[in-house]
N, C-alpha and C. Protein backbone atom coordinates (compact mmCIF):
# COMPACT_ATOMS: atom_id res chain seq x y z
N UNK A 1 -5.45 72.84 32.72
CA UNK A 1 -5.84 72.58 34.09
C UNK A 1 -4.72 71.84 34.80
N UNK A 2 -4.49 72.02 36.28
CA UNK A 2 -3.80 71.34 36.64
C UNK A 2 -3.98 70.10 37.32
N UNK A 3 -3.13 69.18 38.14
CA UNK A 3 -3.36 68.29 38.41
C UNK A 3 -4.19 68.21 39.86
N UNK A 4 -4.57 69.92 40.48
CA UNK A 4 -5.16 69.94 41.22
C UNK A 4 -6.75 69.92 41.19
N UNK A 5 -6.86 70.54 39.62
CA UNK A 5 -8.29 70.76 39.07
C UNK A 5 -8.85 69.35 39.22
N UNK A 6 -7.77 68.66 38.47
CA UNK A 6 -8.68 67.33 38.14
C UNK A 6 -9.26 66.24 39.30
N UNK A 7 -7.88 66.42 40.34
CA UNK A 7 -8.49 66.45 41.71
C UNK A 7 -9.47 66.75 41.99
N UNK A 8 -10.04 67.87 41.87
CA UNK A 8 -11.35 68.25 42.34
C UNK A 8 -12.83 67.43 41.99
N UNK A 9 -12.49 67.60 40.39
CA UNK A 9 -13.29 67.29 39.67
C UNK A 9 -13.45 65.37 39.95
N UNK A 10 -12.89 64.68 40.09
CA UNK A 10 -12.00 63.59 40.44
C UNK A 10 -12.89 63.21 41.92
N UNK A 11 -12.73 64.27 42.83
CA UNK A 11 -13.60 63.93 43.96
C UNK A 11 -15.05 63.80 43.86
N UNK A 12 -14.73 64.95 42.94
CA UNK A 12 -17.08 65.13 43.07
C UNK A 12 -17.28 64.06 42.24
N UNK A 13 -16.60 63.01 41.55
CA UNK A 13 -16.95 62.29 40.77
C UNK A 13 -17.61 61.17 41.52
N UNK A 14 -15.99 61.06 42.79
CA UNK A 14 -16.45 59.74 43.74
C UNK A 14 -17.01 59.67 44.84
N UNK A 15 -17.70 61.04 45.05
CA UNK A 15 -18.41 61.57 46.32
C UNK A 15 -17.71 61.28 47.20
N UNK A 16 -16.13 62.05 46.97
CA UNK A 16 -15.52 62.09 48.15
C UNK A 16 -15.25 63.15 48.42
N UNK A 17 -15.61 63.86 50.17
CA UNK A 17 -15.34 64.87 50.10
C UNK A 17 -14.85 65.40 51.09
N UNK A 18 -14.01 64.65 51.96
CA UNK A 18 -12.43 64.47 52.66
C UNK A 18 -11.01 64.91 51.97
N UNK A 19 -10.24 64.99 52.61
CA UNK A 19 -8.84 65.31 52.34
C UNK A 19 -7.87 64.37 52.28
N UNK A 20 -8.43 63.09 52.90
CA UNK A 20 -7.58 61.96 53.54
C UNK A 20 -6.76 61.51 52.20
N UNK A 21 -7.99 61.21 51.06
CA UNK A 21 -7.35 60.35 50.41
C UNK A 21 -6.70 61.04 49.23
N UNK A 22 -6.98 62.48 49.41
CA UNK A 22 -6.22 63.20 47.79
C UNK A 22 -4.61 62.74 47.42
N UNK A 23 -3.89 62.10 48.49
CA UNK A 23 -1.98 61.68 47.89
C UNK A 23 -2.43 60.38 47.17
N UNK A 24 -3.85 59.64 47.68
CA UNK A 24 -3.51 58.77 46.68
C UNK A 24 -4.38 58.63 45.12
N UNK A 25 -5.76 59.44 45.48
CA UNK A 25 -5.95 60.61 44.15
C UNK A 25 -5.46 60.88 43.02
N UNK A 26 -4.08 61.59 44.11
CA UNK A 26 -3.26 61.96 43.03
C UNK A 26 -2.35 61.28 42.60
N UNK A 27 -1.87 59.99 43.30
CA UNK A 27 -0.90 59.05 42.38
C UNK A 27 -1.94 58.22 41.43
N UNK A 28 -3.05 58.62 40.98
CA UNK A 28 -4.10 57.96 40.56
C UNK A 28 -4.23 58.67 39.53
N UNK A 29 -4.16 59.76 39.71
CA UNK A 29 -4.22 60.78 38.18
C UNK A 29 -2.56 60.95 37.31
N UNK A 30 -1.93 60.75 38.14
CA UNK A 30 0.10 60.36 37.48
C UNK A 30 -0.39 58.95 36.73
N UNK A 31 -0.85 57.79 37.01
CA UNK A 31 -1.05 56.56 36.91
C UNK A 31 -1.97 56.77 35.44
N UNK A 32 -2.68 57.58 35.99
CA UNK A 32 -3.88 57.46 34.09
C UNK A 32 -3.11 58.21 33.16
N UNK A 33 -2.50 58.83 33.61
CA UNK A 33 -1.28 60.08 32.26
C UNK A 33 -0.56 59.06 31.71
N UNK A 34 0.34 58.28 32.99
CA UNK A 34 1.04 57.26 32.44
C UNK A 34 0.32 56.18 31.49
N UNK A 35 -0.78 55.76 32.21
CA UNK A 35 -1.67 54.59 31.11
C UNK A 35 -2.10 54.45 29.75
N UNK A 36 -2.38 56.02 29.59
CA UNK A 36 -3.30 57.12 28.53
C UNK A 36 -2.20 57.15 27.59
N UNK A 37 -0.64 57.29 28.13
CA UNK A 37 0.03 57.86 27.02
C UNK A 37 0.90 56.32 26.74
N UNK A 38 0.80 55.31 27.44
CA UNK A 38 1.12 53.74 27.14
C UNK A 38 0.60 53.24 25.85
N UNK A 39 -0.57 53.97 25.97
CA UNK A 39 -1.48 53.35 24.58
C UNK A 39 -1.60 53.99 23.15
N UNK A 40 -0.16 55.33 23.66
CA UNK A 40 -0.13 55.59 22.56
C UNK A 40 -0.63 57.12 22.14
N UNK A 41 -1.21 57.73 22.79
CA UNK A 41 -2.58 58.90 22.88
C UNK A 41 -1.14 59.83 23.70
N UNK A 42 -1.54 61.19 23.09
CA UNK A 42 -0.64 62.20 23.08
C UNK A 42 -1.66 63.27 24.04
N UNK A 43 -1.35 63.45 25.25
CA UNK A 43 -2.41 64.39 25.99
C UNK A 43 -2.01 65.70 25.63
N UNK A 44 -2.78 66.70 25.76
CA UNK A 44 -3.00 68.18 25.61
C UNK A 44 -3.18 68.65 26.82
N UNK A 45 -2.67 68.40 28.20
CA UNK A 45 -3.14 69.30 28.94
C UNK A 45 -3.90 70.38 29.25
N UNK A 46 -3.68 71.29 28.15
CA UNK A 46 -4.82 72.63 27.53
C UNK A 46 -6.40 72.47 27.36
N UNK A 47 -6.14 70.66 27.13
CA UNK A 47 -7.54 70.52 26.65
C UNK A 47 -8.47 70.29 27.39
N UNK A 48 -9.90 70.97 27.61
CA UNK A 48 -10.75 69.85 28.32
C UNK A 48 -10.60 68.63 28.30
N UNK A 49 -11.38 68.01 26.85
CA UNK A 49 -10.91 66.75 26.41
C UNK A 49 -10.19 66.12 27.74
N UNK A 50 -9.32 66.32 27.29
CA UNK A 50 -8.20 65.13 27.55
C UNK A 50 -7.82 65.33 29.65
N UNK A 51 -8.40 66.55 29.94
CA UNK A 51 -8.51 66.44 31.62
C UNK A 51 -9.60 65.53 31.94
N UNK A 52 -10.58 65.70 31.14
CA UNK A 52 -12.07 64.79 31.62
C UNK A 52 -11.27 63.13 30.79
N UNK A 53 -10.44 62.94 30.61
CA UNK A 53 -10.18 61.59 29.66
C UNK A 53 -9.48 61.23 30.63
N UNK A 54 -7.91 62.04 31.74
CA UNK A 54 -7.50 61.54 32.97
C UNK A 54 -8.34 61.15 34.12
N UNK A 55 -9.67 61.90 33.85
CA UNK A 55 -10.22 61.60 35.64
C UNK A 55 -11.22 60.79 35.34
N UNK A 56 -11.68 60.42 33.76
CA UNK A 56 -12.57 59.11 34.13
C UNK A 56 -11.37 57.96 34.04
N UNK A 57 -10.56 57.78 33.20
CA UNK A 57 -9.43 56.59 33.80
C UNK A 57 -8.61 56.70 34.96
N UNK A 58 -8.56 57.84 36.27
CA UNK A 58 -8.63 57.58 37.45
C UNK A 58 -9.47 57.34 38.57
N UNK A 59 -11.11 57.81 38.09
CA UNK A 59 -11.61 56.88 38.48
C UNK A 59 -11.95 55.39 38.21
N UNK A 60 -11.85 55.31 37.07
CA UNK A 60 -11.99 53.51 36.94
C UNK A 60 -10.94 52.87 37.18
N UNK A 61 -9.70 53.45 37.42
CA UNK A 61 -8.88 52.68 38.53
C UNK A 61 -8.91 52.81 40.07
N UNK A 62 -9.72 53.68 40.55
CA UNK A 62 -10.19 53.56 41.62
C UNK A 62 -11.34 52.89 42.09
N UNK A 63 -11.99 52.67 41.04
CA UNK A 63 -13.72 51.47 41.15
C UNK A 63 -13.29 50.58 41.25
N UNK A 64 -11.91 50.33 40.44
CA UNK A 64 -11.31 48.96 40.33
C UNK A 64 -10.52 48.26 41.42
N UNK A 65 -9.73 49.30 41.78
CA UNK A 65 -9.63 49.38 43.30
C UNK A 65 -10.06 48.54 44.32
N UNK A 66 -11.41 49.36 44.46
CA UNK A 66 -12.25 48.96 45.39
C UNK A 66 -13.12 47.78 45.19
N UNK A 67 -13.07 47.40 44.10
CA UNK A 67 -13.87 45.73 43.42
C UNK A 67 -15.06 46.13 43.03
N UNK A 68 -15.09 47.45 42.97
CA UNK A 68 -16.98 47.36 42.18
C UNK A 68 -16.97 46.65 40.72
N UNK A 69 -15.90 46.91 39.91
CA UNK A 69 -16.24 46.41 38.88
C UNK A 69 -15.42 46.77 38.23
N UNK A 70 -14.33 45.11 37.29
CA UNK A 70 -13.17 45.24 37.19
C UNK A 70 -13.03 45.99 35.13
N UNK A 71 -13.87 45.48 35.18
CA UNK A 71 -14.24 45.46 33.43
C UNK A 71 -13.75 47.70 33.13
N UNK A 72 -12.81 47.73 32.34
CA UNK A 72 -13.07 49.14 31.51
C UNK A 72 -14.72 49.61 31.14
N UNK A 73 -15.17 50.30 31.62
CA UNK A 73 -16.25 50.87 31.30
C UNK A 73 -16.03 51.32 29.46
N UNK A 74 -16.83 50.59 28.58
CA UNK A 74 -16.96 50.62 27.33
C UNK A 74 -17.00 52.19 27.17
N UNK A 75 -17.71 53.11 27.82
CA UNK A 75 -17.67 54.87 27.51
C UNK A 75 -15.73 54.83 27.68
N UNK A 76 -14.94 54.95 28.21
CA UNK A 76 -14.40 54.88 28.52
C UNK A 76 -12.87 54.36 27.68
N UNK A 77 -13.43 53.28 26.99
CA UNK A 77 -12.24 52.39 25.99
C UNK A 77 -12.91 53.10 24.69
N UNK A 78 -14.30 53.27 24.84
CA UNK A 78 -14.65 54.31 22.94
C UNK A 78 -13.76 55.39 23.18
N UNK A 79 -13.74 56.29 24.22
CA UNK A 79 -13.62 57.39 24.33
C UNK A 79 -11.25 57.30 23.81
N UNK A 80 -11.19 56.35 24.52
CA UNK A 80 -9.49 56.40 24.17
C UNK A 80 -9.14 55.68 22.65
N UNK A 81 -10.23 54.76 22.31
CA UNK A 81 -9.97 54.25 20.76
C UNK A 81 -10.37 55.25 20.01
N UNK A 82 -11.08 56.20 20.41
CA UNK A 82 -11.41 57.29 19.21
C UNK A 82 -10.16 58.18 19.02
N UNK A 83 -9.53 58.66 20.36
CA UNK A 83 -8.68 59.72 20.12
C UNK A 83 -7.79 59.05 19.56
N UNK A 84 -7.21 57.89 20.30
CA UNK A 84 -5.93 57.43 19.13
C UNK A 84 -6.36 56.92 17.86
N UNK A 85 -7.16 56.66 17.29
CA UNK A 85 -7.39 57.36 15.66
C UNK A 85 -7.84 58.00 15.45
N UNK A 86 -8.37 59.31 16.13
CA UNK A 86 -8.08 60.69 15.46
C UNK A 86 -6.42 61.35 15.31
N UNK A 87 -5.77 60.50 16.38
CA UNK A 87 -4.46 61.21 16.64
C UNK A 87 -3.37 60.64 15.15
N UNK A 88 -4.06 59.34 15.02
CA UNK A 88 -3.04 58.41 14.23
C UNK A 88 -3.68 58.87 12.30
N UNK A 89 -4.76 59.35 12.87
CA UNK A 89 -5.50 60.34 11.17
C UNK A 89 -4.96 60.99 11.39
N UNK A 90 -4.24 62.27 11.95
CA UNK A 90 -3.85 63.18 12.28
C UNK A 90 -5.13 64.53 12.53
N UNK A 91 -5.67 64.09 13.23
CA UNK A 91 -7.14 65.15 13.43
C UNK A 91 -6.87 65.42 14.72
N UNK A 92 -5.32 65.06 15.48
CA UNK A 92 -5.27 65.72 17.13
C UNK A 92 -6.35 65.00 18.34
């Protein structure tokens, strides 16, 4: 998928459904690739997985953003501690 998909998907997440704010969207979805792969975690682009793994850590930097609530959503930190030890078992 590309970085437009996740855009999409990305909007309907935050019930946004304007044009205004997709440049910064999308430096929001560059920002979770970068974050995602800081910690170590090897993305697949190909994968579902790992598109739905960029757009919930661009939205929770966009909740965060906005001050709803600064805390990592626990779905969220399971979901990236699992893959990097599946990645570091070597199970991809």
């Amino acid at each position: 998928m590309t970085d437009e998909g996740i855009l999409n998907i990305l909007k309907t997440d935050l019930q946004i459904c304007v044009d205004v704010y997709d440049e910064y969207l999308e430096t929001l979805i560059l920002l979770s690739k970068d974050a995602i792969i800081d910690e170590g975690i090897k993305l697949d682009m190909e994968s579902e997985r790992d598109w739905m793994l960029v757009e919930l850590y661009a939205a929770y930097l966009y909740r965060k953003r906005k001050g709803e609530k600064t805390d990592m959503p626990r779905m969220l930190r399971r979901l990236l501690n699992n893959r990097l030890i599946r990645q570091k078992a070597g199970g991809g």
